[in-house]
PDB file of N, CA and C in Angstrom:
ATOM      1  N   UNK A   1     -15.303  20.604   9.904  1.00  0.00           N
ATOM      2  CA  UNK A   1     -15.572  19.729  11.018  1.00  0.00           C
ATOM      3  C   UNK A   1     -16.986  19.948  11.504  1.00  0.00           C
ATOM      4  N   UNK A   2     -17.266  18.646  12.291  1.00  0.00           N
ATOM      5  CA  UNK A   2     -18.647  19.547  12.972  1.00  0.00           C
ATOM      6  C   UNK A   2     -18.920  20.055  14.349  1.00  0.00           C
ATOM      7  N   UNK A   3     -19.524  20.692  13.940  1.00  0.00           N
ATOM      8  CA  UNK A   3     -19.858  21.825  15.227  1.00  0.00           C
ATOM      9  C   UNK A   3     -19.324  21.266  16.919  1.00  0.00           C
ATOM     10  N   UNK A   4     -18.910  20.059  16.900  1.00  0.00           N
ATOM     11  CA  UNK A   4     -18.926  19.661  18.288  1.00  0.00           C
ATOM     12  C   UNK A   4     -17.165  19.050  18.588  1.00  0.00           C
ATOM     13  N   UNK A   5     -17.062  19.362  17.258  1.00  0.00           N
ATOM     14  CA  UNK A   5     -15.542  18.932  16.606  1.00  0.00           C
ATOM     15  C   UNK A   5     -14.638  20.434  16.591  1.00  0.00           C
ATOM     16  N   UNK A   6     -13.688  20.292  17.403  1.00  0.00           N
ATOM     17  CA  UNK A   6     -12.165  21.725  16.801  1.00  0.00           C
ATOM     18  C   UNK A   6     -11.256  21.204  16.705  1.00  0.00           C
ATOM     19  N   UNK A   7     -10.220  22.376  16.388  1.00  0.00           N
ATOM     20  CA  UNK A   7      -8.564  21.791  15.957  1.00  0.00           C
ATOM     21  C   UNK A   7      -8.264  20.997  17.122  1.00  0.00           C
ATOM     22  N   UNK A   8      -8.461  21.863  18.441  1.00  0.00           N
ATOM     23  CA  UNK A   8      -7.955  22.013  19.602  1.00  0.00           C
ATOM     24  C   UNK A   8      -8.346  19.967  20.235  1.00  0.00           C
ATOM     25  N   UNK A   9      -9.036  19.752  19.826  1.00  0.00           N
ATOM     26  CA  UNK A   9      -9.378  18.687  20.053  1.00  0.00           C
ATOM     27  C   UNK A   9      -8.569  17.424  19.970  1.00  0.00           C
ATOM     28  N   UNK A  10      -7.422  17.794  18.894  1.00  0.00           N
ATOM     29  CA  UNK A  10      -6.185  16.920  18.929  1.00  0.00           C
ATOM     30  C   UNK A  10      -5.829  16.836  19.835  1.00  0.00           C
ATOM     31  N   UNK A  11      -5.627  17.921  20.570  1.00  0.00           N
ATOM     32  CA  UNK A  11      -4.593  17.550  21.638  1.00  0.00           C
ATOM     33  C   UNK A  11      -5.166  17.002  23.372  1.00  0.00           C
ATOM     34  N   UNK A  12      -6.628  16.523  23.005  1.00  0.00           N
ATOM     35  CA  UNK A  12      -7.279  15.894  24.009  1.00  0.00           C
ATOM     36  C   UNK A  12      -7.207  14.403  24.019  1.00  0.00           C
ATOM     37  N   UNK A  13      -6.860  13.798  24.904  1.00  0.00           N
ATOM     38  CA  UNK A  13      -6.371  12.253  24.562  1.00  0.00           C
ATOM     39  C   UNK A  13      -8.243  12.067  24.569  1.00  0.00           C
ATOM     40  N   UNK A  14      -8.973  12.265  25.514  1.00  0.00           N
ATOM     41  CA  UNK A  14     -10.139  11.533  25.535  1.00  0.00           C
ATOM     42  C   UNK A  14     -11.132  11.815  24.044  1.00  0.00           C
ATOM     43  N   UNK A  15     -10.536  12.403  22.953  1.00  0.00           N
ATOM     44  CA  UNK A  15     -11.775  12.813  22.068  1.00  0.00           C
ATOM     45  C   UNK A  15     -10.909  11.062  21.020  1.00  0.00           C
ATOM     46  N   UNK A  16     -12.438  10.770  20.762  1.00  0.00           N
ATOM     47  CA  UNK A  16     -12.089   9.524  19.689  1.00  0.00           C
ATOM     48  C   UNK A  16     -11.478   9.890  18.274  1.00  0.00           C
ATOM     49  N   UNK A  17     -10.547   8.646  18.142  1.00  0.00           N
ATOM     50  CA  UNK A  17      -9.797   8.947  16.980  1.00  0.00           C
ATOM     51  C   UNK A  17     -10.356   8.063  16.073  1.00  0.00           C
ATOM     52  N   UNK A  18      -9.791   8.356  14.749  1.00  0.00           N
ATOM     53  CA  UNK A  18     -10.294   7.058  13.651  1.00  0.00           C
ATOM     54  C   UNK A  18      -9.384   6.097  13.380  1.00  0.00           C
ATOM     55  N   UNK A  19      -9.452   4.752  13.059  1.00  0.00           N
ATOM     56  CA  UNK A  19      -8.969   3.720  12.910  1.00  0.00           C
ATOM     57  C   UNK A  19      -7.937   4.415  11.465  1.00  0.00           C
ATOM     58  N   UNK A  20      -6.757   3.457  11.855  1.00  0.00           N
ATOM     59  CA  UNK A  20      -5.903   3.877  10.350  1.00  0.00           C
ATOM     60  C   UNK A  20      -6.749   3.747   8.995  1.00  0.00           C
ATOM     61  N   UNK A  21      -7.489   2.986   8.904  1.00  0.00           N
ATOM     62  CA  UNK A  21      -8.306   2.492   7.436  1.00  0.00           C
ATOM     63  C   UNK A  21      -9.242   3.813   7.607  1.00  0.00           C
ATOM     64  N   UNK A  22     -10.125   3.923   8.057  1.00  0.00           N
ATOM     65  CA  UNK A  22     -11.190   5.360   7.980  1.00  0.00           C
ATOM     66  C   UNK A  22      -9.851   6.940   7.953  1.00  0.00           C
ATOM     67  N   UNK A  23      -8.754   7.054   8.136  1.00  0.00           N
ATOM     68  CA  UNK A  23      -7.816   7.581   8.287  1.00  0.00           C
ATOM     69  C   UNK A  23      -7.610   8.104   6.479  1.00  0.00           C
ATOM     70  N   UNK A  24      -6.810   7.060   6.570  1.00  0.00           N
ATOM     71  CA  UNK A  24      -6.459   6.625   4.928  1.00  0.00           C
ATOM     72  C   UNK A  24      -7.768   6.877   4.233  1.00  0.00           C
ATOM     73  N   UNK A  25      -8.793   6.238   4.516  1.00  0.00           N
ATOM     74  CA  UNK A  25      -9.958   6.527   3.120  1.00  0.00           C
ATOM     75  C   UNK A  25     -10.273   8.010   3.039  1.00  0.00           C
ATOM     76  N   UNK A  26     -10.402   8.416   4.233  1.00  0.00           N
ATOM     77  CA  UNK A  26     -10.750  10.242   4.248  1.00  0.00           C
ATOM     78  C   UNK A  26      -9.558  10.458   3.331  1.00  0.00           C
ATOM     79  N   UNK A  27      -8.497  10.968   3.869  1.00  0.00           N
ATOM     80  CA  UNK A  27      -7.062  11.546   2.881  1.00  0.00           C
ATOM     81  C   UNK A  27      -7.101  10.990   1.439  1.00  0.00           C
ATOM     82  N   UNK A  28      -7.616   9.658   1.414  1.00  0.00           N
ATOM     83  CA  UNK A  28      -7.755   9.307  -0.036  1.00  0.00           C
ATOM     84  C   UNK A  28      -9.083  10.473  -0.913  1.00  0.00           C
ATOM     85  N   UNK A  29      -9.971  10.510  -0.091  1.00  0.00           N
ATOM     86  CA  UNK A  29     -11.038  10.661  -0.659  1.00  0.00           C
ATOM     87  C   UNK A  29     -10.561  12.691  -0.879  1.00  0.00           C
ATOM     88  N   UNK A  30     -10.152  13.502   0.002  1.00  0.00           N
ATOM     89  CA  UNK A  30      -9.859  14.576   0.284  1.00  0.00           C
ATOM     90  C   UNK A  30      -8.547  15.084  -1.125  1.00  0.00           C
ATOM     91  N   UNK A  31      -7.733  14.061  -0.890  1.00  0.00           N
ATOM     92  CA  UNK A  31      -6.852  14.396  -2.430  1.00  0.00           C
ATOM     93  C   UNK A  31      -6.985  14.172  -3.633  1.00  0.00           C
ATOM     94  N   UNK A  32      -8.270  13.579  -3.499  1.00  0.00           N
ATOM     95  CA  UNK A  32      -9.155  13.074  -5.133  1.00  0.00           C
ATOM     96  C   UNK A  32     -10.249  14.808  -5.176  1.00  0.00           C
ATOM     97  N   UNK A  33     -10.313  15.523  -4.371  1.00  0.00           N
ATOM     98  CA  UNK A  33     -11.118  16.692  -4.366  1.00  0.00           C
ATOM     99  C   UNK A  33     -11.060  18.196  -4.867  1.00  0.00           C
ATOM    100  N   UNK A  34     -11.584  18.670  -5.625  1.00  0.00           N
ATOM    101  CA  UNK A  34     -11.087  19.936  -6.222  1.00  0.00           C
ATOM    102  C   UNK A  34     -10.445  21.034  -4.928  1.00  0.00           C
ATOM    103  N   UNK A  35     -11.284  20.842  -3.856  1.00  0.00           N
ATOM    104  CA  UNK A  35     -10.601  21.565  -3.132  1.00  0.00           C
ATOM    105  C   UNK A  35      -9.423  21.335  -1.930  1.00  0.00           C
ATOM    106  N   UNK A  36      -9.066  20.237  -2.215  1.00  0.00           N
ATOM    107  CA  UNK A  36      -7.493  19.878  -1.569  1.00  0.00           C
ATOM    108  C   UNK A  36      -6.581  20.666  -1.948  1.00  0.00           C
ATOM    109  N   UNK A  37      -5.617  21.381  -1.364  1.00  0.00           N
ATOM    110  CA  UNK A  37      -4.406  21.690  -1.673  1.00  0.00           C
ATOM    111  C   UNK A  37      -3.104  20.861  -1.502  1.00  0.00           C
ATOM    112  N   UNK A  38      -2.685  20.506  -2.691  1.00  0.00           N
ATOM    113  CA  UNK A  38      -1.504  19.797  -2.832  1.00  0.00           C
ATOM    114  C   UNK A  38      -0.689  20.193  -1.964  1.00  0.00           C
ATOM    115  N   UNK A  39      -0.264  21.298  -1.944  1.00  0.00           N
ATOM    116  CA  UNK A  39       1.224  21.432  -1.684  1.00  0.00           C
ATOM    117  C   UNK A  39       1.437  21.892   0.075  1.00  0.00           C
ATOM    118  N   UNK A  40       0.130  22.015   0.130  1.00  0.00           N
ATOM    119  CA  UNK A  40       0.156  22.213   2.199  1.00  0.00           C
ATOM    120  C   UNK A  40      -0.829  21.235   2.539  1.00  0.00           C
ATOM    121  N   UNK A  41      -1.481  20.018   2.328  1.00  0.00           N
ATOM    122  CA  UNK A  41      -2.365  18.888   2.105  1.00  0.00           C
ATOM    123  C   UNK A  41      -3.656  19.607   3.138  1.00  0.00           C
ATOM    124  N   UNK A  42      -3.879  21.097   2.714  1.00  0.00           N
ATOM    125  CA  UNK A  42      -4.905  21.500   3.315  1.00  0.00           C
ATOM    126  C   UNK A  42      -6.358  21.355   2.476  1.00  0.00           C
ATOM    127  N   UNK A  43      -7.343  21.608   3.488  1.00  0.00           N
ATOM    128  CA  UNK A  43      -8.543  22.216   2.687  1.00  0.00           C
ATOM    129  C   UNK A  43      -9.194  23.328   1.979  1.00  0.00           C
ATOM    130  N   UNK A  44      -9.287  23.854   0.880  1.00  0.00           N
ATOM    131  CA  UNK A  44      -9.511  25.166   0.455  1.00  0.00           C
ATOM    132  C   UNK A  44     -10.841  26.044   1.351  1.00  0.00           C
ATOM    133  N   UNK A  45     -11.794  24.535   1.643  1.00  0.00           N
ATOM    134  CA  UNK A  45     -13.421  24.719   2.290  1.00  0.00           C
ATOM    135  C   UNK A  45     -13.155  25.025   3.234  1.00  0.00           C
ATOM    136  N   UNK A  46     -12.435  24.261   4.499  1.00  0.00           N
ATOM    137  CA  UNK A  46     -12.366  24.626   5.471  1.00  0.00           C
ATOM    138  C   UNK A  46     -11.058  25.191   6.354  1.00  0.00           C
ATOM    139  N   UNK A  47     -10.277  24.656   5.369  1.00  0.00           N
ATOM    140  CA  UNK A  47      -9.353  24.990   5.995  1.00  0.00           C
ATOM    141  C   UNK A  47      -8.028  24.649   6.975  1.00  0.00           C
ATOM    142  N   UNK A  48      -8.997  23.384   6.925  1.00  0.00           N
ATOM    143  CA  UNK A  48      -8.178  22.314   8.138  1.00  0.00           C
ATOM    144  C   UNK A  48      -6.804  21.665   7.157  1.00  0.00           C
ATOM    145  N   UNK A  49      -6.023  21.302   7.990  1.00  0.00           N
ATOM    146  CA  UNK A  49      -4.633  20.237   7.768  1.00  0.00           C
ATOM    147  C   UNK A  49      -5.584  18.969   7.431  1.00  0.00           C
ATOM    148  N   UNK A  50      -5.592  18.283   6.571  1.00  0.00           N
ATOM    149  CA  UNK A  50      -6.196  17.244   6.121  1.00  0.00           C
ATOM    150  C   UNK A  50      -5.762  16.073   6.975  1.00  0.00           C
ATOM    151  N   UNK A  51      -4.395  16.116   6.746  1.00  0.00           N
ATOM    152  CA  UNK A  51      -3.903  14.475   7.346  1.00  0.00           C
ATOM    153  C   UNK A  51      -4.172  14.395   9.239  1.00  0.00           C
ATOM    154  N   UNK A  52      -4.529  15.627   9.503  1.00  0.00           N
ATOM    155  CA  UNK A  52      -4.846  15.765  11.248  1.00  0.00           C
ATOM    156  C   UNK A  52      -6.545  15.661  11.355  1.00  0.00           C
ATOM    157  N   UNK A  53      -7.232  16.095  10.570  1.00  0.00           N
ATOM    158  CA  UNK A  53      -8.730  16.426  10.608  1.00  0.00           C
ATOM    159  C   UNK A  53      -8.582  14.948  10.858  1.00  0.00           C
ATOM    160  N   UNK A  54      -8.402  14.040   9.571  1.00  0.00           N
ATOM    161  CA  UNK A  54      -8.899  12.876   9.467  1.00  0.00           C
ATOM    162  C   UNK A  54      -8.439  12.002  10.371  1.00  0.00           C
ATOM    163  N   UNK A  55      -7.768  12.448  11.722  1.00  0.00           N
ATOM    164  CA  UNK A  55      -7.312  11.652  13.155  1.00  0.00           C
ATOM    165  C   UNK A  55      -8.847  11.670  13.706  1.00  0.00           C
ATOM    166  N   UNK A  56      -9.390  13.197  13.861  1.00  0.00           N
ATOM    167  CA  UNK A  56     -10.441  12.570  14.686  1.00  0.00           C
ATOM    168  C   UNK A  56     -12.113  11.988  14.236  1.00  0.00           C
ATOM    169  N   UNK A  57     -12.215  11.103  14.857  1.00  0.00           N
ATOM    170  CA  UNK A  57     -13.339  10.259  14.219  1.00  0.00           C
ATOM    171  C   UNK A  57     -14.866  11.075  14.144  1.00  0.00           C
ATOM    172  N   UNK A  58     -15.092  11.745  15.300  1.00  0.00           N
ATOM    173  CA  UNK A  58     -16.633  12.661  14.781  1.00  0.00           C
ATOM    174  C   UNK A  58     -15.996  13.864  13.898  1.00  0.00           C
ATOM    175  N   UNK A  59     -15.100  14.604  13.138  1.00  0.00           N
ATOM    176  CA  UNK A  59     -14.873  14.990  12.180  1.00  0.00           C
ATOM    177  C   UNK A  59     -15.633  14.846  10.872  1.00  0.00           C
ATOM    178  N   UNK A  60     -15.921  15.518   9.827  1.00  0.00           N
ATOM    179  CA  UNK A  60     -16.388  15.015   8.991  1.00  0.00           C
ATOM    180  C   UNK A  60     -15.923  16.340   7.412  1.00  0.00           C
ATOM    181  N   UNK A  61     -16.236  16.298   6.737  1.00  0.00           N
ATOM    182  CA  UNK A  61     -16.166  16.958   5.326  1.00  0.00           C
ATOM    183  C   UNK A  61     -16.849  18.183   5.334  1.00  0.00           C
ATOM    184  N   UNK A  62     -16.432  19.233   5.298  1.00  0.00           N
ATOM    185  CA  UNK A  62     -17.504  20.393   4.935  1.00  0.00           C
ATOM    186  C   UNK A  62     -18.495  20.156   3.597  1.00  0.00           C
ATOM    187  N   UNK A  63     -18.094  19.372   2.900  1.00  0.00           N
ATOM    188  CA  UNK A  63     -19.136  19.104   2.097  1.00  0.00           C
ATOM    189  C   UNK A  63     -19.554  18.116   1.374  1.00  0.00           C
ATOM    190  N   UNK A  64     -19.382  17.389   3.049  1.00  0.00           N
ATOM    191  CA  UNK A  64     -20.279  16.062   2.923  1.00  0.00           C
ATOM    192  C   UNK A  64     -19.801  14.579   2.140  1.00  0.00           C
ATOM    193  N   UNK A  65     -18.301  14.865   1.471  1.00  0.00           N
ATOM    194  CA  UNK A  65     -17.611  13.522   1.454  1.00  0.00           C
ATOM    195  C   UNK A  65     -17.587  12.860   2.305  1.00  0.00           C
ATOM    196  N   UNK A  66     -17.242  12.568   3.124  1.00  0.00           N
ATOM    197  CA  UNK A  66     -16.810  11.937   4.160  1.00  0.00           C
ATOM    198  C   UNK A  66     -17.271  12.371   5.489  1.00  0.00           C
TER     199      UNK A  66
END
């Protein structure tokens, strides 16, 4: 995430979320990636829950997919 971005941030109604389509393309783009983990749909890079990262909209890729 970036620096201005945390987990904790989910649970703030006021932090912006991403539209279902920017949603979907991240998770698309994240399970096409060597470092996705299948079987907990985490990140190996960072670490994050994939399908939650890609809720919030200033979020972004540790390395720069998305």
């Amino acid at each position: 995430m970036s620096d201005e971005v945390k987990p904790w941030d989910l649970l703030n109604p006021k932090q912006p979320r991403s539209s279902a389509e920017v949603q979907d393309e991240r998770l698309s783009i994240c399970q096409s990636c060597e470092w996705f983990r299948k079987s907990s749909q985490t990140c190996r890079k960072c670490g994050c829950f994939m399908k939650l990262k890609t809720l919030l909209d200033n979020a972004s890729c540790p390395i720069g997919k998305w």
